[in-house]
C-alpha atoms as a PDB file:
ATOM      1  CA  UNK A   1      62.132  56.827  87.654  1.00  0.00           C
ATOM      2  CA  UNK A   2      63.942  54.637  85.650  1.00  0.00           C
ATOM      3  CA  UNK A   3      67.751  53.077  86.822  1.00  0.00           C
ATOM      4  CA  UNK A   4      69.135  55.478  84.231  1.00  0.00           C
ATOM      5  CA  UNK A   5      67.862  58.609  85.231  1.00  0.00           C
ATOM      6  CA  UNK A   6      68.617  57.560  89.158  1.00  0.00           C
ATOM      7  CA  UNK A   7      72.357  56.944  87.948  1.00  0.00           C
ATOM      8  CA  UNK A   8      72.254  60.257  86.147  1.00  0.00           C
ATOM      9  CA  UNK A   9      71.067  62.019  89.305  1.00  0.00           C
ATOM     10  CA  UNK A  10      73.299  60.519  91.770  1.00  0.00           C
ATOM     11  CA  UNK A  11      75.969  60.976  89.595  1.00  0.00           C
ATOM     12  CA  UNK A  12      74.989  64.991  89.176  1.00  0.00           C
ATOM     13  CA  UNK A  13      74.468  65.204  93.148  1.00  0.00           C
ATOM     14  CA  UNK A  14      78.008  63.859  93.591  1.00  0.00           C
ATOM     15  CA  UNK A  15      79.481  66.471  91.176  1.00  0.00           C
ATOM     16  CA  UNK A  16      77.621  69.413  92.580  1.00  0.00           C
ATOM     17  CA  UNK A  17      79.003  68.301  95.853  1.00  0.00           C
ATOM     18  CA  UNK A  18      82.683  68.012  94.767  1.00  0.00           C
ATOM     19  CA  UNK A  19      82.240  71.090  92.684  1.00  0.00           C
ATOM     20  CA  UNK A  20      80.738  72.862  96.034  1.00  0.00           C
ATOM     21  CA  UNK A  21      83.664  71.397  98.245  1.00  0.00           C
ATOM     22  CA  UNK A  22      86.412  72.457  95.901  1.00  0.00           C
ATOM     23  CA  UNK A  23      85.006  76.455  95.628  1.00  0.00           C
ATOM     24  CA  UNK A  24      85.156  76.222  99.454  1.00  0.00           C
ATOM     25  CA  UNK A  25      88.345  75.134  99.660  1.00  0.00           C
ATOM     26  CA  UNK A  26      89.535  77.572  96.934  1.00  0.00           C
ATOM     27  CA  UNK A  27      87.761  80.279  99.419  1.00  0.00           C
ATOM     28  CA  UNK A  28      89.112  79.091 102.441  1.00  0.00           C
ATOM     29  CA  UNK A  29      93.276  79.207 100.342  1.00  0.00           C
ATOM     30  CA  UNK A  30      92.387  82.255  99.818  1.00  0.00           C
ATOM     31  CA  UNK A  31      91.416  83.499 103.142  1.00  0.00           C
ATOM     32  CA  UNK A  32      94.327  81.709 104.857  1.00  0.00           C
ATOM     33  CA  UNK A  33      97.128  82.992 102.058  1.00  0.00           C
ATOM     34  CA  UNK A  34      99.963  85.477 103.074  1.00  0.00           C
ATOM     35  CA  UNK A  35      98.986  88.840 100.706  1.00  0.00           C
ATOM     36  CA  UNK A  36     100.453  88.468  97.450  1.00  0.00           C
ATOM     37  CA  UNK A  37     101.778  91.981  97.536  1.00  0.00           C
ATOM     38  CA  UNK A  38     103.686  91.655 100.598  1.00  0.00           C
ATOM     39  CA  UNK A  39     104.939  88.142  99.262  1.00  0.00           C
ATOM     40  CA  UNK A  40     106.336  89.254  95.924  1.00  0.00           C
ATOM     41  CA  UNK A  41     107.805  92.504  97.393  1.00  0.00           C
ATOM     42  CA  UNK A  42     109.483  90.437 100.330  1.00  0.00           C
ATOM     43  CA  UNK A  43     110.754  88.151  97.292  1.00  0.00           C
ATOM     44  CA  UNK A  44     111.973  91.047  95.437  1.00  0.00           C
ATOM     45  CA  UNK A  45     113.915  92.999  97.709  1.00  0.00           C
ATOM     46  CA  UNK A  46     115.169  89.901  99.314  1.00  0.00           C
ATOM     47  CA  UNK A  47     116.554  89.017  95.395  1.00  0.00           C
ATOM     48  CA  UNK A  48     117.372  92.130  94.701  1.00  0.00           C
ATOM     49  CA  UNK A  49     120.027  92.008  97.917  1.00  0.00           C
ATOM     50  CA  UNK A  50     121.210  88.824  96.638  1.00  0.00           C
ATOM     51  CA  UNK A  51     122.121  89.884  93.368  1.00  0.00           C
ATOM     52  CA  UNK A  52     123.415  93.336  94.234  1.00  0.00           C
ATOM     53  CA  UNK A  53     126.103  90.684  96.298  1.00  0.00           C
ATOM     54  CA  UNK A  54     126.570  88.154  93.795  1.00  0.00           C
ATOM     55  CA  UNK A  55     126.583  90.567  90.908  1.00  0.00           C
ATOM     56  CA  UNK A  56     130.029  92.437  93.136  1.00  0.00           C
ATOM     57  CA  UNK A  57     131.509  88.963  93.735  1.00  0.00           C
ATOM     58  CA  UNK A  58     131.337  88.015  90.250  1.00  0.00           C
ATOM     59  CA  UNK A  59     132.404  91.507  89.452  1.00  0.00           C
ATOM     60  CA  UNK A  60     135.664  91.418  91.397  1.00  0.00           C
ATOM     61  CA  UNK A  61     136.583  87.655  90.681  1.00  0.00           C
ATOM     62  CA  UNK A  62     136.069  87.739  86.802  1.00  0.00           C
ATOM     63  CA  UNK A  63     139.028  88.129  85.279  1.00  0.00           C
ATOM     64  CA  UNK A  64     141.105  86.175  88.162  1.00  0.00           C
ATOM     65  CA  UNK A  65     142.042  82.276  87.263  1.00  0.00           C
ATOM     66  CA  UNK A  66     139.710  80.481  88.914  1.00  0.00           C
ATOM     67  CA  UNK A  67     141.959  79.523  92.156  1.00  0.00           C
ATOM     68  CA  UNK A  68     142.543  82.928  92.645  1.00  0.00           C
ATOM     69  CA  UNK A  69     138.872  83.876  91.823  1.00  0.00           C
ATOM     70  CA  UNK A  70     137.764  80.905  94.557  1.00  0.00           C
ATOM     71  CA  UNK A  71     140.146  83.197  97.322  1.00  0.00           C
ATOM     72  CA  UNK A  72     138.626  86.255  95.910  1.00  0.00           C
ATOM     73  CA  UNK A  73     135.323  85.422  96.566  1.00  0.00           C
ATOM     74  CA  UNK A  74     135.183  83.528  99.787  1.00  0.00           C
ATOM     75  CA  UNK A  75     137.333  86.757 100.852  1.00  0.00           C
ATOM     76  CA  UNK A  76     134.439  88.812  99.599  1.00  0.00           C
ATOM     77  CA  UNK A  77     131.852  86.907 101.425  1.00  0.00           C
ATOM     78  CA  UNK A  78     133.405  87.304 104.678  1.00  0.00           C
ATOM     79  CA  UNK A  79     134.081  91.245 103.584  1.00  0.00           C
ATOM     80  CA  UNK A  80     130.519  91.598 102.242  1.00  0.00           C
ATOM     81  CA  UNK A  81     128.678  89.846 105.656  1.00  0.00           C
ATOM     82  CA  UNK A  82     131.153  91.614 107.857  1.00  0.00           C
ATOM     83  CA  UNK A  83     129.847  94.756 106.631  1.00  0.00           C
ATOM     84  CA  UNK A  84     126.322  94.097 106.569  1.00  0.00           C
ATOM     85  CA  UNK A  85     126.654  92.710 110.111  1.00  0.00           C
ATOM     86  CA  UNK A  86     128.723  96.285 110.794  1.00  0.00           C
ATOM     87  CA  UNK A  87     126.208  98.255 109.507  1.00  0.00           C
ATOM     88  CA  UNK A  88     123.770  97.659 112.515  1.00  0.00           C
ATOM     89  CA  UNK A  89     126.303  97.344 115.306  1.00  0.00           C
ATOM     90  CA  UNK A  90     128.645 100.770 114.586  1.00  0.00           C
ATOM     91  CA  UNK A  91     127.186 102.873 117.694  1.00  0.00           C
ATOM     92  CA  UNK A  92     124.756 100.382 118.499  1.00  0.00           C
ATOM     93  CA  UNK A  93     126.895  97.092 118.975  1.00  0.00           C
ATOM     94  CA  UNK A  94     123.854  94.480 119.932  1.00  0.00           C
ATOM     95  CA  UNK A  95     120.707  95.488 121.665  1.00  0.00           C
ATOM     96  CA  UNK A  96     118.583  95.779 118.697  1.00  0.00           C
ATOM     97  CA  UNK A  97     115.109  93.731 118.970  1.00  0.00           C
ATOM     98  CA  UNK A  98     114.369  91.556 116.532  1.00  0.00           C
ATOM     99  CA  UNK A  99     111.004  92.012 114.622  1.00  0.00           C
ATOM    100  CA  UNK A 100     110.602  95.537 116.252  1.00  0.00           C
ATOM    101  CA  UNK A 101     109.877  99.200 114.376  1.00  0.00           C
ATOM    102  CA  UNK A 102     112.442 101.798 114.691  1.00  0.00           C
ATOM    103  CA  UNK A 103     112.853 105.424 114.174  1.00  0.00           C
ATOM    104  CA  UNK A 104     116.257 105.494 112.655  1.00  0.00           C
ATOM    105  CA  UNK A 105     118.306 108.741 111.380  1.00  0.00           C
ATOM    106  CA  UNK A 106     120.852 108.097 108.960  1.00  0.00           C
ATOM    107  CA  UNK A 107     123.842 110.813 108.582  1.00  0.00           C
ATOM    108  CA  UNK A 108     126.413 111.163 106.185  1.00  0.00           C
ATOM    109  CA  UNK A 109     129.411 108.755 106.772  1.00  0.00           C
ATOM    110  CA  UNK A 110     133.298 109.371 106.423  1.00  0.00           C
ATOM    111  CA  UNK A 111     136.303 107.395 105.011  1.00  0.00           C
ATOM    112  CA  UNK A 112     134.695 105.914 101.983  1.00  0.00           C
ATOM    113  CA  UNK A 113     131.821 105.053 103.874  1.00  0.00           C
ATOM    114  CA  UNK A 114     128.641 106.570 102.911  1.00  0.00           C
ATOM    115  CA  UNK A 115     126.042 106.151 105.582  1.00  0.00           C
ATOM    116  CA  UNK A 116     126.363 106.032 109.359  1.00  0.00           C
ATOM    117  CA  UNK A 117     123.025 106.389 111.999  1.00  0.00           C
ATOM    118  CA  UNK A 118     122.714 109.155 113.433  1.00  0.00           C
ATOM    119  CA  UNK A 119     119.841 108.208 115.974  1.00  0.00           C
ATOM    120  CA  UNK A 120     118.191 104.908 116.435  1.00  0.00           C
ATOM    121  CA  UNK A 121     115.106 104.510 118.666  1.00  0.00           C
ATOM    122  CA  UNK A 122     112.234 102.068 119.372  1.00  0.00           C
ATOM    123  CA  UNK A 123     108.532 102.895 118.273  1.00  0.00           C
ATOM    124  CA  UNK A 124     106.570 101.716 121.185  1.00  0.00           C
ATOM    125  CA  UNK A 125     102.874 101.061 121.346  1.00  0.00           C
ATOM    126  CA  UNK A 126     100.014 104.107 121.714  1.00  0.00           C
ATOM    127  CA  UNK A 127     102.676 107.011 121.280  1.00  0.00           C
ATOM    128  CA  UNK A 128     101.960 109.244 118.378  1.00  0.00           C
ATOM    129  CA  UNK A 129     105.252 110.247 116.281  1.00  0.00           C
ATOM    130  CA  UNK A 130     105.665 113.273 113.934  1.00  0.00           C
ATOM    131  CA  UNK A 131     108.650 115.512 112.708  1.00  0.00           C
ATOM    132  CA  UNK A 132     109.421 118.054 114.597  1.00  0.00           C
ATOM    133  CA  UNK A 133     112.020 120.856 114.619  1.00  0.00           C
ATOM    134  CA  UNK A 134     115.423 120.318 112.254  1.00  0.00           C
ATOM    135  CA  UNK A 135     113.858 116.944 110.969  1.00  0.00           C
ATOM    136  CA  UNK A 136     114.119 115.063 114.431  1.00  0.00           C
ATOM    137  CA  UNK A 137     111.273 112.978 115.288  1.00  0.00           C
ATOM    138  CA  UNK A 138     108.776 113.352 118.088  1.00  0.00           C
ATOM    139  CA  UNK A 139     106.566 111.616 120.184  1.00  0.00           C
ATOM    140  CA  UNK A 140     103.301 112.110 122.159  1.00  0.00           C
END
């Protein structure tokens, strides 16, 4: 063999290599990576929250001068996370597990308030849940 055709080969041997390590590694990403689906609906909804808020914030501050829209919206913020916070601790102040399924029932609210739970309760391991009589929720 001549010193060219060694160089050639070497060099060709070293690119299959890299070209075999790199495909692995693009594998192994692949393997390892969260599912896009759940990603980029996580992403979404968790946007779509945030601009539901900011779109009301900039909705009630927008045609205040802007020391009066600063008050406004720092009073929202408090207003908005109170409620949010509120909405899981009316009836059930604390105790919920973090991370954990529930069965929840959610009931018509009063007072300008449109949703209230009606029944909260923890899925647990090897039961078996269905609907049973006047859309209440069984287990087995």
């Amino acid at each position: 063999m001549s010193l060219m055709s060694r160089r050639s080969w070497r060099f060709a041997a070293l690119g299959m290599a890299l070209a075999a390590i790199g495909i692995g590694c693009f594998f192994a990403g692949r393997l390892t990576a969260p599912t896009r689906a759940g990603g980029y609906l996580d992403g979404y909804t968790d946007g779509q929250i945030a601009g539901v808020e900011q779109g009301r914030l900039i909705q009630g501050s927008a045609s205040l001068l802007p020391a009066d829209a600063k008050s406004a919206k720092d009073a929202y913020k408090t207003g908005y996370q109170d409620g949010a916070n509120d909405a899981f601790t009316l009836q059930y102040d604390g105790g919920w597990k973090l991370n954990a399924p529930y069965i929840v029932t959610v009931t018509r609210a009063t007072d300008g308030i449109t949703y209230r739970f009606a029944m909260r309760d923890t899925m647990e391991p090897g039961k078996a849940y269905y609907l049973c009589a006047q859309s209440k929720v069984c287990a087995r």
